[in-house]
N, C-alpha and C. Protein backbone atom coordinates (compact mmCIF):
# COMPACT_ATOMS: atom_id res chain seq x y z
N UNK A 1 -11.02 -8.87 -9.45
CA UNK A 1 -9.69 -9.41 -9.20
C UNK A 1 -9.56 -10.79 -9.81
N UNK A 2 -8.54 -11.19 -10.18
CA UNK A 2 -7.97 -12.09 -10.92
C UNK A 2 -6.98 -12.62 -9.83
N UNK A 3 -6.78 -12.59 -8.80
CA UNK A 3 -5.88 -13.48 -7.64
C UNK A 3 -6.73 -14.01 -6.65
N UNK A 4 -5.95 -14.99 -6.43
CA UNK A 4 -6.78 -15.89 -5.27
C UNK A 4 -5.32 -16.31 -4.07
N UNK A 5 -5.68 -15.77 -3.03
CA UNK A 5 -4.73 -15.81 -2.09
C UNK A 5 -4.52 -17.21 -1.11
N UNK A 6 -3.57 -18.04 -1.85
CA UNK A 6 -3.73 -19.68 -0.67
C UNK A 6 -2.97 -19.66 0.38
N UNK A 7 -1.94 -18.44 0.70
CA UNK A 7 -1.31 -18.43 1.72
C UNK A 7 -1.16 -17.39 2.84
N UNK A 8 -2.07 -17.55 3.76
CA UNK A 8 -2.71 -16.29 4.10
C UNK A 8 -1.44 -15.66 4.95
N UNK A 9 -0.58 -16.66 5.37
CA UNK A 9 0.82 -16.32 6.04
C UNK A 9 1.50 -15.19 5.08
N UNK A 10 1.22 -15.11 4.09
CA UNK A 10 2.15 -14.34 3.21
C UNK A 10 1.09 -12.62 3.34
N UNK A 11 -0.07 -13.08 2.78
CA UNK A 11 -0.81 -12.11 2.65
C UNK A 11 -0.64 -11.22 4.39
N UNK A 12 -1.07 -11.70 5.38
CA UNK A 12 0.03 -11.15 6.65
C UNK A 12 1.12 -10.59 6.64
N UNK A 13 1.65 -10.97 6.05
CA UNK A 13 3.52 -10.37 5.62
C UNK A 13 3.15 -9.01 4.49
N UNK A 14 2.10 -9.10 3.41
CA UNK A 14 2.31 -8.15 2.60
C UNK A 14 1.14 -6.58 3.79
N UNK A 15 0.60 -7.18 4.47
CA UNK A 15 -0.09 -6.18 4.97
C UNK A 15 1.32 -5.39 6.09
N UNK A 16 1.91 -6.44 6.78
CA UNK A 16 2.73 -5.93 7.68
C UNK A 16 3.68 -5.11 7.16
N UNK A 17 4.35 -5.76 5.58
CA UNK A 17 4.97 -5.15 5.85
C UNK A 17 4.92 -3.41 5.01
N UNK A 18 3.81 -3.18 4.82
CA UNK A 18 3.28 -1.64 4.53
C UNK A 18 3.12 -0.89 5.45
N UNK A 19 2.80 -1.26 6.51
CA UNK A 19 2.40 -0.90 7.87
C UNK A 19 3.43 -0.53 8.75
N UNK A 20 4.35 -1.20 8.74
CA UNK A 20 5.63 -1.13 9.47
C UNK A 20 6.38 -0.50 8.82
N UNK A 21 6.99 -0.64 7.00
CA UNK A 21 7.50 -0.03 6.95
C UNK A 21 7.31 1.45 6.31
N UNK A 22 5.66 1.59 6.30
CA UNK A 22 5.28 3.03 5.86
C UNK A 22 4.98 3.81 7.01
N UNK A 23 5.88 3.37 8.06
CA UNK A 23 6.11 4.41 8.94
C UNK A 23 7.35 5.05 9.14
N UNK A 24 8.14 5.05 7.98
CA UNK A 24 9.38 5.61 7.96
C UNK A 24 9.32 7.21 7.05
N UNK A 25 8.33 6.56 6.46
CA UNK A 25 8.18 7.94 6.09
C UNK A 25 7.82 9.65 6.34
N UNK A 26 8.04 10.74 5.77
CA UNK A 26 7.65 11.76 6.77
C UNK A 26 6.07 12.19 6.97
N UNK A 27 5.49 11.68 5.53
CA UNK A 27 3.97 12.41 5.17
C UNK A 27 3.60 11.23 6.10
N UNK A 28 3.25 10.52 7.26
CA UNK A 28 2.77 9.37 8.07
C UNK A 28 1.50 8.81 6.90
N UNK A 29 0.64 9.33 6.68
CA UNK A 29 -0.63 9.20 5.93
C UNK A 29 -0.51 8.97 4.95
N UNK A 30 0.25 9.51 4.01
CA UNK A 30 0.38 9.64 2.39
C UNK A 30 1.47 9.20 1.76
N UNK A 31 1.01 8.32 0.97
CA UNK A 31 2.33 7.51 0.31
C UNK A 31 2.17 6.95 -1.26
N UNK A 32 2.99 7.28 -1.70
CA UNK A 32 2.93 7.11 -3.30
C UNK A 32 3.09 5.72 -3.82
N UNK A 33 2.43 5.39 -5.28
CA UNK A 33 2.55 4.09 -5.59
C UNK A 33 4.13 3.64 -5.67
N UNK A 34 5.02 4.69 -6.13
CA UNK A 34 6.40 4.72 -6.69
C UNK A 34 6.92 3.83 -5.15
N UNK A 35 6.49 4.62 -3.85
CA UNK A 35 7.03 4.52 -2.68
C UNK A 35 6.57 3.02 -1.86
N UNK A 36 5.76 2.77 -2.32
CA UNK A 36 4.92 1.25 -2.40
C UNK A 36 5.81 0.49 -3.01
N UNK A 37 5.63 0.12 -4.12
CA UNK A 37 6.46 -0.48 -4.99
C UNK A 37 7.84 -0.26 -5.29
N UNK A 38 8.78 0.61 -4.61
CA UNK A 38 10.15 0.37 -4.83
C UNK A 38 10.79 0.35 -3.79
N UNK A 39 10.04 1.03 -2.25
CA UNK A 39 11.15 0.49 -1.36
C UNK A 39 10.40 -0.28 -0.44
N UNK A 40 9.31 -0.44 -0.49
CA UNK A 40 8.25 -1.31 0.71
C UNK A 40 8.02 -3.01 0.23
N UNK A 41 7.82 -3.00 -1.28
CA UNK A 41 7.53 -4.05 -1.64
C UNK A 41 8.50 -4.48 -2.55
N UNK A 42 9.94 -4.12 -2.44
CA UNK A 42 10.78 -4.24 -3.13
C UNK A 42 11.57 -5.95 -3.68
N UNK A 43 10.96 -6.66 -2.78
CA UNK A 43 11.61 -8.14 -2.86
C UNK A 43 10.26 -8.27 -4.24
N UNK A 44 11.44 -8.85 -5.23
CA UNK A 44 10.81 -9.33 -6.43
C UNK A 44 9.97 -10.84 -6.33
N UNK A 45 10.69 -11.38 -5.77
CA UNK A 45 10.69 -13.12 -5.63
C UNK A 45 9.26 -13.53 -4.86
N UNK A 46 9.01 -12.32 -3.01
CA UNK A 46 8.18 -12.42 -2.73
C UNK A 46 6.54 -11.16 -3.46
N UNK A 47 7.17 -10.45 -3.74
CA UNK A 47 6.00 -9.13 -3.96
C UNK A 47 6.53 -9.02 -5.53
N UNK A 48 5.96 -10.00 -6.38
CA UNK A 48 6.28 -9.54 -8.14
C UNK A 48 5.85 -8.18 -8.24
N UNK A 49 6.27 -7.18 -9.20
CA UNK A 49 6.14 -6.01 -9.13
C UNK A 49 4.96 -5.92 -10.57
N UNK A 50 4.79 -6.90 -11.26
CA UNK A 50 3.84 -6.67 -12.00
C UNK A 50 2.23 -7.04 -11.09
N UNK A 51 2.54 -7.33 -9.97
CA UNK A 51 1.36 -7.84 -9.18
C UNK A 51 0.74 -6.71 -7.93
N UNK A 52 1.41 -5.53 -8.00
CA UNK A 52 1.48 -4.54 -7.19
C UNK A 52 0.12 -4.32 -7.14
N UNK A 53 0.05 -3.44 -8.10
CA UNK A 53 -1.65 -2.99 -8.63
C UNK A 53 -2.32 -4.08 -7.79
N UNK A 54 -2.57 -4.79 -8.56
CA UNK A 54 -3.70 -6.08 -7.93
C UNK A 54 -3.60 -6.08 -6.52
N UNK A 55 -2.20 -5.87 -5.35
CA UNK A 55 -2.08 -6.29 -4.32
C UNK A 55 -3.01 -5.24 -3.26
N UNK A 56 -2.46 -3.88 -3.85
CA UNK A 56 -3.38 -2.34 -3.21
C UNK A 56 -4.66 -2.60 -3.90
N UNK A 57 -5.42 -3.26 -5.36
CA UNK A 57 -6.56 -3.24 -4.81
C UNK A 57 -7.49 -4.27 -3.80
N UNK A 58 -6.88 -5.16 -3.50
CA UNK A 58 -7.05 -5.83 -2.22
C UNK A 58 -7.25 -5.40 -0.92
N UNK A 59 -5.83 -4.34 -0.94
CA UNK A 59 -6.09 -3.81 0.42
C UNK A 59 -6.90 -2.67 0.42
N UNK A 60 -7.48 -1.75 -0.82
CA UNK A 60 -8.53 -1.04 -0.98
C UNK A 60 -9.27 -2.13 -0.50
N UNK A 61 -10.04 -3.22 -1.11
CA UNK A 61 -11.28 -3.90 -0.74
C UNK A 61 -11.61 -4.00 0.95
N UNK A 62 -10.39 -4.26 1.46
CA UNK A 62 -10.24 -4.21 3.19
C UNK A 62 -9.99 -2.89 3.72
N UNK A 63 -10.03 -2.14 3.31
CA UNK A 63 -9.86 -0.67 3.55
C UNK A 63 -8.47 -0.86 4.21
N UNK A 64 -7.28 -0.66 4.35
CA UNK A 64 -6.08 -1.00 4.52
C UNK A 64 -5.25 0.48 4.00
N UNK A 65 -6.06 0.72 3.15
CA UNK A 65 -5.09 1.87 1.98
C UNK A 65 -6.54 2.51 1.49
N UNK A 66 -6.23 3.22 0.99
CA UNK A 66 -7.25 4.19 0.44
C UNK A 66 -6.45 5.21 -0.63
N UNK A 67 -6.97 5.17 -1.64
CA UNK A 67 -6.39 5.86 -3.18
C UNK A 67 -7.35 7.15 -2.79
N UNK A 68 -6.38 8.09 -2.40
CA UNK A 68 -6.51 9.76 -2.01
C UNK A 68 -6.46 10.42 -3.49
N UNK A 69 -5.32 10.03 -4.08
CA UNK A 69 -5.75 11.05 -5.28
C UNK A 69 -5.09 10.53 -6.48
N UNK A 70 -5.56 10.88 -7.66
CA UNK A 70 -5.09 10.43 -8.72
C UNK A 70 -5.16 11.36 -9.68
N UNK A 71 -3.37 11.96 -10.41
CA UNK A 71 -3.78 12.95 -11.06
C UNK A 71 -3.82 12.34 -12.68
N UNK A 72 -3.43 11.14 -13.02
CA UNK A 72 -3.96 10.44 -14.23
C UNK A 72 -4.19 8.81 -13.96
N UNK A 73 -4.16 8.46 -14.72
CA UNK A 73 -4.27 6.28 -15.17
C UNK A 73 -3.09 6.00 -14.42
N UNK A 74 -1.85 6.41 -14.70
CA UNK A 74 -0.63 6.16 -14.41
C UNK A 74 -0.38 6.15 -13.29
N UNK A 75 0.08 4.98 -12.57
CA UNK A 75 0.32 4.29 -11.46
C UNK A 75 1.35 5.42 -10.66
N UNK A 76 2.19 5.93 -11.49
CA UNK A 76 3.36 6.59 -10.41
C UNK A 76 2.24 8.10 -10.17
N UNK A 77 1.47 8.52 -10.41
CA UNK A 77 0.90 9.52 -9.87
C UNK A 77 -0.12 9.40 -8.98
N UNK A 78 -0.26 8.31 -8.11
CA UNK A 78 -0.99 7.51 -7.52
C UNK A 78 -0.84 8.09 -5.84
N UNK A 79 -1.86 8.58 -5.12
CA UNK A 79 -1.32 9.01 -3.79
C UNK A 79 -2.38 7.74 -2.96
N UNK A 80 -1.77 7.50 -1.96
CA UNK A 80 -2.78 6.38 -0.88
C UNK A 80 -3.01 7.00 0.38
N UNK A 81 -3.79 6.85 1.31
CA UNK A 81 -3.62 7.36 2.54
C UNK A 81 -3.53 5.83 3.15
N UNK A 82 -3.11 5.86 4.35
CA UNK A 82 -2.87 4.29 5.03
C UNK A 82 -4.02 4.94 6.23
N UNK A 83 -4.99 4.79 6.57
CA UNK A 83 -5.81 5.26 7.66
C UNK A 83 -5.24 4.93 8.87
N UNK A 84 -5.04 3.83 9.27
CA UNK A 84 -4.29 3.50 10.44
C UNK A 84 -3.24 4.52 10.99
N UNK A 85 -2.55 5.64 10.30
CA UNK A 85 -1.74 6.12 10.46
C UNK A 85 -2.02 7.54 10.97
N UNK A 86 -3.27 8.01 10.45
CA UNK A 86 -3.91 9.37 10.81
C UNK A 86 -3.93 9.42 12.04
N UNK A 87 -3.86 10.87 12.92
CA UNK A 87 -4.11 11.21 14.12
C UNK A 87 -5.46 11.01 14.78
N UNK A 88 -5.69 10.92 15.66
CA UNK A 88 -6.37 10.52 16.42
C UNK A 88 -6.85 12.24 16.46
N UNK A 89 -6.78 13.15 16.79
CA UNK A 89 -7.06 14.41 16.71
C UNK A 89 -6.42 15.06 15.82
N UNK A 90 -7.52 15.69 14.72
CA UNK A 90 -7.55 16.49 13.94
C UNK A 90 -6.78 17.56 13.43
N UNK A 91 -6.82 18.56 14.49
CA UNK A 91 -6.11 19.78 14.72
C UNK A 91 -4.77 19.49 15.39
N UNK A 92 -4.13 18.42 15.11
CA UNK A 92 -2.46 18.65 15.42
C UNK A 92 -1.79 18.24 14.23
């Protein structure tokens, strides 16, 4: 990584607000880079969108997100699981 985070108030805000608002979705678990980056992290000013990438692999490093599947290089084919979000039991 090439970022160095001086405001950890913010970095709080970028975790929250994945968390909070990737619970609107229907797949609870699974969420696309497209879905990351255009309606979760959509403020330009605070979340630059050329800084996305870099931001999920951060929260990979903290386990936060987890890159489930990748069907090429290309960012929009990008699936994440958010672990926090998985059931607590299996079979429901």
């Amino acid at each position: 990584f090439n970022l160095i985070i001086l405001d950890f108030d913010w970095f709080s805000k970028l975790i929250a607000n994945l968390i909070q608002n990737g619970i609107k979705y229907e797949n609870y678990e699974l969420i696309t880079f497209n879905d990351i980056s255009d309606f979760i992290w959509n403020n330009e000013n605070e979340y630059p969108k050329q800084k996305h990438e870099e931001f999920l692999k951060i929260l990979q490093e903290f386990r936060i997100i987890v890159l489930r599947k990748s069907i090429s290089n290309n960012n929009n084919d990008k699936i994440y699981m958010i672990p926090s979000f998985l059931s607590n039991n299996p079979f429901t």
